[in-house]
Protein backbone atom coordinates (compact mmCIF):
# COMPACT_ATOMS: atom_id res chain seq x y z
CA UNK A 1 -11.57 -81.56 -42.78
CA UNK A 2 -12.80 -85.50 -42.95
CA UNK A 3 -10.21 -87.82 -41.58
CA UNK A 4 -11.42 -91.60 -41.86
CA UNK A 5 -8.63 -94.49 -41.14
CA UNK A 6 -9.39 -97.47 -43.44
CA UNK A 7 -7.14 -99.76 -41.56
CA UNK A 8 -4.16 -98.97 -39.48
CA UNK A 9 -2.01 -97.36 -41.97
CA UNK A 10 -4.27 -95.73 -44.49
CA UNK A 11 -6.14 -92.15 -43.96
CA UNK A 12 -8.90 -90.60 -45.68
CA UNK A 13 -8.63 -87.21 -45.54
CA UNK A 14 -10.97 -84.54 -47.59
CA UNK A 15 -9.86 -80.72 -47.32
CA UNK A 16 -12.56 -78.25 -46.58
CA UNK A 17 -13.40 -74.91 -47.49
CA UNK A 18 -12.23 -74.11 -43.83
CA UNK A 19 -9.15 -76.01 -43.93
CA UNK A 20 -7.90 -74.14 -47.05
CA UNK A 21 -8.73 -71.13 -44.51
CA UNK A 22 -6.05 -72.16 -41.89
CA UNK A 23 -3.24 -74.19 -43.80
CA UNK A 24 -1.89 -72.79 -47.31
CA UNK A 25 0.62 -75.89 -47.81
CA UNK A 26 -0.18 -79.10 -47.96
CA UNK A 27 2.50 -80.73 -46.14
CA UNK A 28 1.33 -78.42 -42.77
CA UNK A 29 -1.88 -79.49 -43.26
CA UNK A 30 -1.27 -83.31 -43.08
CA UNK A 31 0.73 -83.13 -40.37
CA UNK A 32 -1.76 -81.07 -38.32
CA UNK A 33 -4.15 -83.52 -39.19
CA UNK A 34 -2.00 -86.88 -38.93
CA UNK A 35 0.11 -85.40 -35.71
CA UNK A 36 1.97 -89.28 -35.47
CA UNK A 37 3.06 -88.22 -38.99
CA UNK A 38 6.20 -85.74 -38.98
CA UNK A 39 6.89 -83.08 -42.17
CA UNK A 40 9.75 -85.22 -42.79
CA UNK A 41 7.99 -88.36 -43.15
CA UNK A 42 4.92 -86.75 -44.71
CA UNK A 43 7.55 -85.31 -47.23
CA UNK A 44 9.14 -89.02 -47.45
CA UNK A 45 5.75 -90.78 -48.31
CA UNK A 46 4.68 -88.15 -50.82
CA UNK A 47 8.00 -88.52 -52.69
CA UNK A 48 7.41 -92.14 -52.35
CA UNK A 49 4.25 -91.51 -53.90
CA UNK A 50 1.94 -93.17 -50.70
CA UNK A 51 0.04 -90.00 -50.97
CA UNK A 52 -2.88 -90.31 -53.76
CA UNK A 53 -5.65 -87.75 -54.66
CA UNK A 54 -7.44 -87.87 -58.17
CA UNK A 55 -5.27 -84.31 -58.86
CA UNK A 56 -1.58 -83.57 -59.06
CA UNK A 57 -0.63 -82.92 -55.51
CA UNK A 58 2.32 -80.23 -54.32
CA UNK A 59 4.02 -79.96 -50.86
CA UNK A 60 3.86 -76.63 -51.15
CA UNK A 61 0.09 -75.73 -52.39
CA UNK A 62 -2.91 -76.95 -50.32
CA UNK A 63 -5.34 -78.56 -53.21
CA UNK A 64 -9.16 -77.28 -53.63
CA UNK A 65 -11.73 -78.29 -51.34
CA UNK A 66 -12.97 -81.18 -51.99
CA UNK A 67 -9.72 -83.01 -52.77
């Protein structure tokens, strides 16, 4: 996993082949990875759609590597 901060509030954060491995939802994942970041406000931001990727994201489904 790649985690870059491009300013104080905005993450970068690439899954890996090994991070698809370890986490099988999404929402786990970013919160291992973001720890300041609870499931609940993880959940909040995606609904609030301040969670991009170039696919169609779900909670519940960690995306390919490389997203």
């Amino acid at each position: 996993m790649e985690t870059e901060s491009t300013s104080d509030s905005d993450f970068e954060i690439t899954v890996t082949e090994q991070d698809r491995e370890d986490f099988k939802r999404l929402d786990v994942f970013l919160t291992a990875k973001v720890p300041q970041f609870s499931r609940s406000t993880i959940k909040r931001l995606f609904e609030d759609e301040e969670i991009s990727s170039s696919i169609k994201l779900s909670l519940n489904k960690l995306p390919p590597a490389g997203t």
